[in-house]
C-alpha atoms as a PDB file:
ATOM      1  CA  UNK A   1      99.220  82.788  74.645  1.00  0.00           C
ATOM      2  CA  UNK A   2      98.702  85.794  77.118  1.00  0.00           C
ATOM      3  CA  UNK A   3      99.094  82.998  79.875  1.00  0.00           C
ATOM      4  CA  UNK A   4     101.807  81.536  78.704  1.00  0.00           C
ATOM      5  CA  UNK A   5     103.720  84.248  78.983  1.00  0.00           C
ATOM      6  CA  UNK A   6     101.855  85.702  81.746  1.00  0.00           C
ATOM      7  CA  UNK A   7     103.622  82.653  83.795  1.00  0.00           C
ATOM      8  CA  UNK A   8     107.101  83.006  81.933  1.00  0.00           C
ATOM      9  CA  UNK A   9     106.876  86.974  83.283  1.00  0.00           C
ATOM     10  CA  UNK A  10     106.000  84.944  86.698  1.00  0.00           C
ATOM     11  CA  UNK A  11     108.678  82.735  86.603  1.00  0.00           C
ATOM     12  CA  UNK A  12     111.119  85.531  85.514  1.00  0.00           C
ATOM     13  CA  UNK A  13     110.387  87.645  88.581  1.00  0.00           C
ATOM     14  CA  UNK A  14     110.784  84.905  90.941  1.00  0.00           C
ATOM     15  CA  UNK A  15     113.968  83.593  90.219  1.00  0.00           C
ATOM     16  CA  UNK A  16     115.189  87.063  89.809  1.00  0.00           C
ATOM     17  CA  UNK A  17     114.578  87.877  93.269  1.00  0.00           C
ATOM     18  CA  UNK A  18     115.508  84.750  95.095  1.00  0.00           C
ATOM     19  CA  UNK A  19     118.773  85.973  94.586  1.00  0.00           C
ATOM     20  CA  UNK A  20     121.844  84.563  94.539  1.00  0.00           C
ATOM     21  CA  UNK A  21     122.254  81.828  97.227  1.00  0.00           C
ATOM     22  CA  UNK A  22     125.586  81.107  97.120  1.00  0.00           C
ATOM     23  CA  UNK A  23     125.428  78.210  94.633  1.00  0.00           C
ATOM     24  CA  UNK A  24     127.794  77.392  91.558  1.00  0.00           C
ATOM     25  CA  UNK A  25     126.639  78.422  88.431  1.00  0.00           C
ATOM     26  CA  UNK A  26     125.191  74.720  86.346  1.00  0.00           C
ATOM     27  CA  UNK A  27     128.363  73.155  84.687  1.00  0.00           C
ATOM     28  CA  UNK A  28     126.343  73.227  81.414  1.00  0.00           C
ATOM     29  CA  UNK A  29     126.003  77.065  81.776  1.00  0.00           C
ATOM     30  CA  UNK A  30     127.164  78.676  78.231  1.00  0.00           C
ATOM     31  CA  UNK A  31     129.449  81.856  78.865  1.00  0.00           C
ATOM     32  CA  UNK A  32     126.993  85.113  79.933  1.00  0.00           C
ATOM     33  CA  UNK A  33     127.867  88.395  78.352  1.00  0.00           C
ATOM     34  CA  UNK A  34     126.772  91.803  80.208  1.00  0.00           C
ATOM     35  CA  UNK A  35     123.708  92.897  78.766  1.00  0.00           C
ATOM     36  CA  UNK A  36     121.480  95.392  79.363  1.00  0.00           C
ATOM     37  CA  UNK A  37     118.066  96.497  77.497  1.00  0.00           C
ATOM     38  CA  UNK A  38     116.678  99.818  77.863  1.00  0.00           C
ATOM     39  CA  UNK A  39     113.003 100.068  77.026  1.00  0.00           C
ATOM     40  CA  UNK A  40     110.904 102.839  75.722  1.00  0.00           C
ATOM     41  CA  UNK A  41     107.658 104.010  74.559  1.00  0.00           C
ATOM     42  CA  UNK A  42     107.274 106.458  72.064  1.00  0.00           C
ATOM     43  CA  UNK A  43     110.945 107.772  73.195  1.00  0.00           C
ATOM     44  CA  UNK A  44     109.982 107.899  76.757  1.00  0.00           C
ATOM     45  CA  UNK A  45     111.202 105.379  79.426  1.00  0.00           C
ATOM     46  CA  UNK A  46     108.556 102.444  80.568  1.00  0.00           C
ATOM     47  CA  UNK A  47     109.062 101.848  84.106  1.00  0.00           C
ATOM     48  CA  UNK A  48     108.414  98.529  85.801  1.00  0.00           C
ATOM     49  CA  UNK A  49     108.386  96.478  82.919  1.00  0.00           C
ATOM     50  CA  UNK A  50     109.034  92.865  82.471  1.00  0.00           C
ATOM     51  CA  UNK A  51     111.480  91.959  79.841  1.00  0.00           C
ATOM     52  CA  UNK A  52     112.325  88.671  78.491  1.00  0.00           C
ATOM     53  CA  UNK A  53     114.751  87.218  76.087  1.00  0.00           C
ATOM     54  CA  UNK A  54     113.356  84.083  74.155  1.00  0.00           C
ATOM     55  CA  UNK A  55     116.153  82.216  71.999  1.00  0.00           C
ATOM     56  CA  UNK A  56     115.897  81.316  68.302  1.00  0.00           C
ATOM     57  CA  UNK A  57     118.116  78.063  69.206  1.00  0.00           C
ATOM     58  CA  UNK A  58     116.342  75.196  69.615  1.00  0.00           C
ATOM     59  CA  UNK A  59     116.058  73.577  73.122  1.00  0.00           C
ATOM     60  CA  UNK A  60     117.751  76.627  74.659  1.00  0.00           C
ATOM     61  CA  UNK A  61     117.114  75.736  78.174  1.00  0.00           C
ATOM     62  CA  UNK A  62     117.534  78.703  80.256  1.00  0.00           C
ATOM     63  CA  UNK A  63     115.274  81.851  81.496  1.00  0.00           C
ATOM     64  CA  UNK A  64     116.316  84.542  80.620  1.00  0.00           C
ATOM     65  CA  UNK A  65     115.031  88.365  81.440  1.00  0.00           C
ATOM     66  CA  UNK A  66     114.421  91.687  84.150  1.00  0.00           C
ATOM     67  CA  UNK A  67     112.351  94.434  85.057  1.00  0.00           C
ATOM     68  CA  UNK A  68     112.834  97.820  83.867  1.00  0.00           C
ATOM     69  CA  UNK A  69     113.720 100.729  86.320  1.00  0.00           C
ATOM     70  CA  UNK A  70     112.946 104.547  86.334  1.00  0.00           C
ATOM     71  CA  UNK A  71     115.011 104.928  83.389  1.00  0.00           C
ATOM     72  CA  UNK A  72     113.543 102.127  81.618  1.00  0.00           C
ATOM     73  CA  UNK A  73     116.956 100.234  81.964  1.00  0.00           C
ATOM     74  CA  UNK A  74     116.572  96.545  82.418  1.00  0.00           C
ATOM     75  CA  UNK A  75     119.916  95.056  83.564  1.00  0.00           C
ATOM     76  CA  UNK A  76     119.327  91.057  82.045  1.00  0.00           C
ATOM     77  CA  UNK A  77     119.829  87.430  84.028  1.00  0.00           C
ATOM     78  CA  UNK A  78     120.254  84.207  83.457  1.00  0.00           C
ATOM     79  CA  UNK A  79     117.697  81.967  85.394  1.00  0.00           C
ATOM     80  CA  UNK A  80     117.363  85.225  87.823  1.00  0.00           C
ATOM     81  CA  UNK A  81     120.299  85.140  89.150  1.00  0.00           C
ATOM     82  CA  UNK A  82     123.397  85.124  87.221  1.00  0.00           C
ATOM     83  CA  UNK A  83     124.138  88.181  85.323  1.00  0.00           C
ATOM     84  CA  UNK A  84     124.644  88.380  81.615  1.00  0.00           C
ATOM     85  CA  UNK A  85     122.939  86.525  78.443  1.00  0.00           C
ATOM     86  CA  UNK A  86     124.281  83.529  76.750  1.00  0.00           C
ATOM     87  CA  UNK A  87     125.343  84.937  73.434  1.00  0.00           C
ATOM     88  CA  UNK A  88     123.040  84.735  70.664  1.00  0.00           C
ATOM     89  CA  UNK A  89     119.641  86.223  69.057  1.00  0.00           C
ATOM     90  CA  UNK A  90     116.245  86.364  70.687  1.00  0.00           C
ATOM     91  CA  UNK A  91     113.082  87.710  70.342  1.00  0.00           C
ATOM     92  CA  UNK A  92     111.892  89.950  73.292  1.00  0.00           C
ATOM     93  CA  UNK A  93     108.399  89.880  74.736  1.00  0.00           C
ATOM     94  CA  UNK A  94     107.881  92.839  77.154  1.00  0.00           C
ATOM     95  CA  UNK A  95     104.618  93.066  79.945  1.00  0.00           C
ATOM     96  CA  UNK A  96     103.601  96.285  81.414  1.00  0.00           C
ATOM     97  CA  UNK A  97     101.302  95.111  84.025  1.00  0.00           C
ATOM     98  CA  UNK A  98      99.356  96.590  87.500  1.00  0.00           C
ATOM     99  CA  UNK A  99      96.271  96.101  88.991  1.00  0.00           C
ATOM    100  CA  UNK A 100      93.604  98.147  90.891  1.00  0.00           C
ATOM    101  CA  UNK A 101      94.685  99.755  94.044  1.00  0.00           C
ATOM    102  CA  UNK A 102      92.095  98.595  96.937  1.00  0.00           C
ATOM    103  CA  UNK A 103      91.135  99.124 100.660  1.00  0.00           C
ATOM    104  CA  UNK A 104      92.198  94.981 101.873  1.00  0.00           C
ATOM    105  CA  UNK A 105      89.550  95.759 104.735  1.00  0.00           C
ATOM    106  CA  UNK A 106      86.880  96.348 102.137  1.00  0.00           C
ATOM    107  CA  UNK A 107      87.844  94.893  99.117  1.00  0.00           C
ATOM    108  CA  UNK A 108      85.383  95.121  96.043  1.00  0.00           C
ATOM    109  CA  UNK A 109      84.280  92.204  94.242  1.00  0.00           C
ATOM    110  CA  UNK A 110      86.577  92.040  91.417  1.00  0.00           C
ATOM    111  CA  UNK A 111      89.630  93.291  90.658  1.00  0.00           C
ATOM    112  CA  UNK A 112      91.114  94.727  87.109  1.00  0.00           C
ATOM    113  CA  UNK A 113      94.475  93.768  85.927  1.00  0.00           C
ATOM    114  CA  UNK A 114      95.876  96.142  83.087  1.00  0.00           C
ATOM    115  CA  UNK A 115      98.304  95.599  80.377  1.00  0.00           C
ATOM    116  CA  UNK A 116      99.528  98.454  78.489  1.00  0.00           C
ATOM    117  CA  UNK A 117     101.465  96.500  75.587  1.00  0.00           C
ATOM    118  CA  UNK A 118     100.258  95.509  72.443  1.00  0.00           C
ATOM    119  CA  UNK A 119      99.441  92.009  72.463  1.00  0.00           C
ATOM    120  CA  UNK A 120     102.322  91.454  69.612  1.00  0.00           C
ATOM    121  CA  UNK A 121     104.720  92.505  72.642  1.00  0.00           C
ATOM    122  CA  UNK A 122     104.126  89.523  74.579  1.00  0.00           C
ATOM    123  CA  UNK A 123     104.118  86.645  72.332  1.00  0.00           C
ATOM    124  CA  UNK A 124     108.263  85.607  71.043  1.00  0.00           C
ATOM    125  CA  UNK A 125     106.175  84.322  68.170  1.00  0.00           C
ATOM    126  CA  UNK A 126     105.173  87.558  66.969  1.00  0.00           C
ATOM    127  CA  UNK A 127     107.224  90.097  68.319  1.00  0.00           C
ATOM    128  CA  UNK A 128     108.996  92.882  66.323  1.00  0.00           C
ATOM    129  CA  UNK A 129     111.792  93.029  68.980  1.00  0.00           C
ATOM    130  CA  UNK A 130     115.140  91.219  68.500  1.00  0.00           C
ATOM    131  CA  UNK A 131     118.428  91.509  69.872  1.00  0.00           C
ATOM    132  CA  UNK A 132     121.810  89.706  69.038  1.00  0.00           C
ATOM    133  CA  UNK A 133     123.832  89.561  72.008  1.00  0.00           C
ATOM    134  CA  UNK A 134     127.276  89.437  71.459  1.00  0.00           C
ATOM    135  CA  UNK A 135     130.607  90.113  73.269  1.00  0.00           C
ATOM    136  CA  UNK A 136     130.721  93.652  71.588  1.00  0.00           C
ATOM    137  CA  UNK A 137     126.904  94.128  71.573  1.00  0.00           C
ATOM    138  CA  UNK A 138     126.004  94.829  75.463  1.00  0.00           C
ATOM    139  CA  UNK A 139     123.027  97.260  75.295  1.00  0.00           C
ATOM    140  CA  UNK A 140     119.738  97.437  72.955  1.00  0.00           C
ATOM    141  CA  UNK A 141     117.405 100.205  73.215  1.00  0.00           C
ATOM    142  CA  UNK A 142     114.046  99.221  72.040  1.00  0.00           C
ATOM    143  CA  UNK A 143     110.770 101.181  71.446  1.00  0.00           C
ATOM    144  CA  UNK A 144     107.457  99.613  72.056  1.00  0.00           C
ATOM    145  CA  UNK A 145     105.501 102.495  70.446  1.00  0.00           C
ATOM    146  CA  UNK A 146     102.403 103.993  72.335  1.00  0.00           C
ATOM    147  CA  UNK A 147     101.479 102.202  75.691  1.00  0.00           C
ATOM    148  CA  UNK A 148      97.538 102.014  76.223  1.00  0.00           C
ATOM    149  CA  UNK A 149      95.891 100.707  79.200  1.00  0.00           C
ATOM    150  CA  UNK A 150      93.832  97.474  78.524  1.00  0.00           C
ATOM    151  CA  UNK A 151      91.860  95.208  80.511  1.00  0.00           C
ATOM    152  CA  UNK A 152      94.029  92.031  81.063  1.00  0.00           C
ATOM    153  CA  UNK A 153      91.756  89.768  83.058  1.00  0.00           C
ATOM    154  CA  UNK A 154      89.092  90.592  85.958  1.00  0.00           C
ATOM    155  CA  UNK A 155      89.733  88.419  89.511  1.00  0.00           C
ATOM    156  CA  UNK A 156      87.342  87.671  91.742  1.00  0.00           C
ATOM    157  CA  UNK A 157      88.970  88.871  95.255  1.00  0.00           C
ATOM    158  CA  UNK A 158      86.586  86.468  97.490  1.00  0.00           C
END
């Protein structure tokens, strides 16, 4: 499941910065309402965090999600690039990644990739976290408890 989602957080980030290229937003794209998700831990923000919304209509079609900032604010798209959330309930899956910091010129052997979410936070299966976006509900703080630093996977950098 971890990969699964590991590639939705993927997906997520890259259409969220391709940016807007000037195209028309898809004819089947429901109304987006303003929303905005500020995450924290324990009361305190989580910074660079991945956020995404996963619907609880079937065949909902579209990505939805963003990253956190300082403040733990996470400012949500639709498929990266329009702003706004179709309105609705979803179950949110957050990642707190990073990796080992490295000399490229002398790399080591492996490198670590941490997580510091519970592994509840990442599955829309199991997750505690739900919002209903509406036209009057634009913001959700949520509180992912403690962060701890895990090992996520080990790479090979050769």
């Amino acid at each position: 499941m971890i990969n699964r989602n590991c590639f939705l957080s993927v997906a997520v980030a890259v259409l969220f910065f391709s940016g807007c290229s000037g195209e028309e937003r898809p004819a089947d794209m429901p109304l987006l309402v303003p929303f905005e998700i500020t995450l924290t831990a324990e009361g305190a923000p989580v910074e660079n965090a991945g956020v995404t919304l996963h619907s609880t209509t079937p065949d909902f079609k579209w990505v939805v999600g963003g990253f956190t900032d300082a403040r733990g604010r996470a400012t949500i798209a639709t498929q990266g690039r329009y702003l706004g959330v179709p309105e609705g309930e979803y179950a949110v899956t957050v990642e707190k990644t990073e990796s080992e910091q490295y000399d490229p010129e002398n790399p080591p052997p492996t490198v670590r990739f941490y997580t510091y979410t519970k592994p509840e936070y990442n599955d829309p299966e199991q997750t505690p976290l739900k919002v209903n976006v509406t036209r009057r509900n634009r913001s959700e703080t949520l509180d992912v408890g403690k962060l701890e630093k895990s090992v996520l996977r080990v790479t090979p950098t050769n």
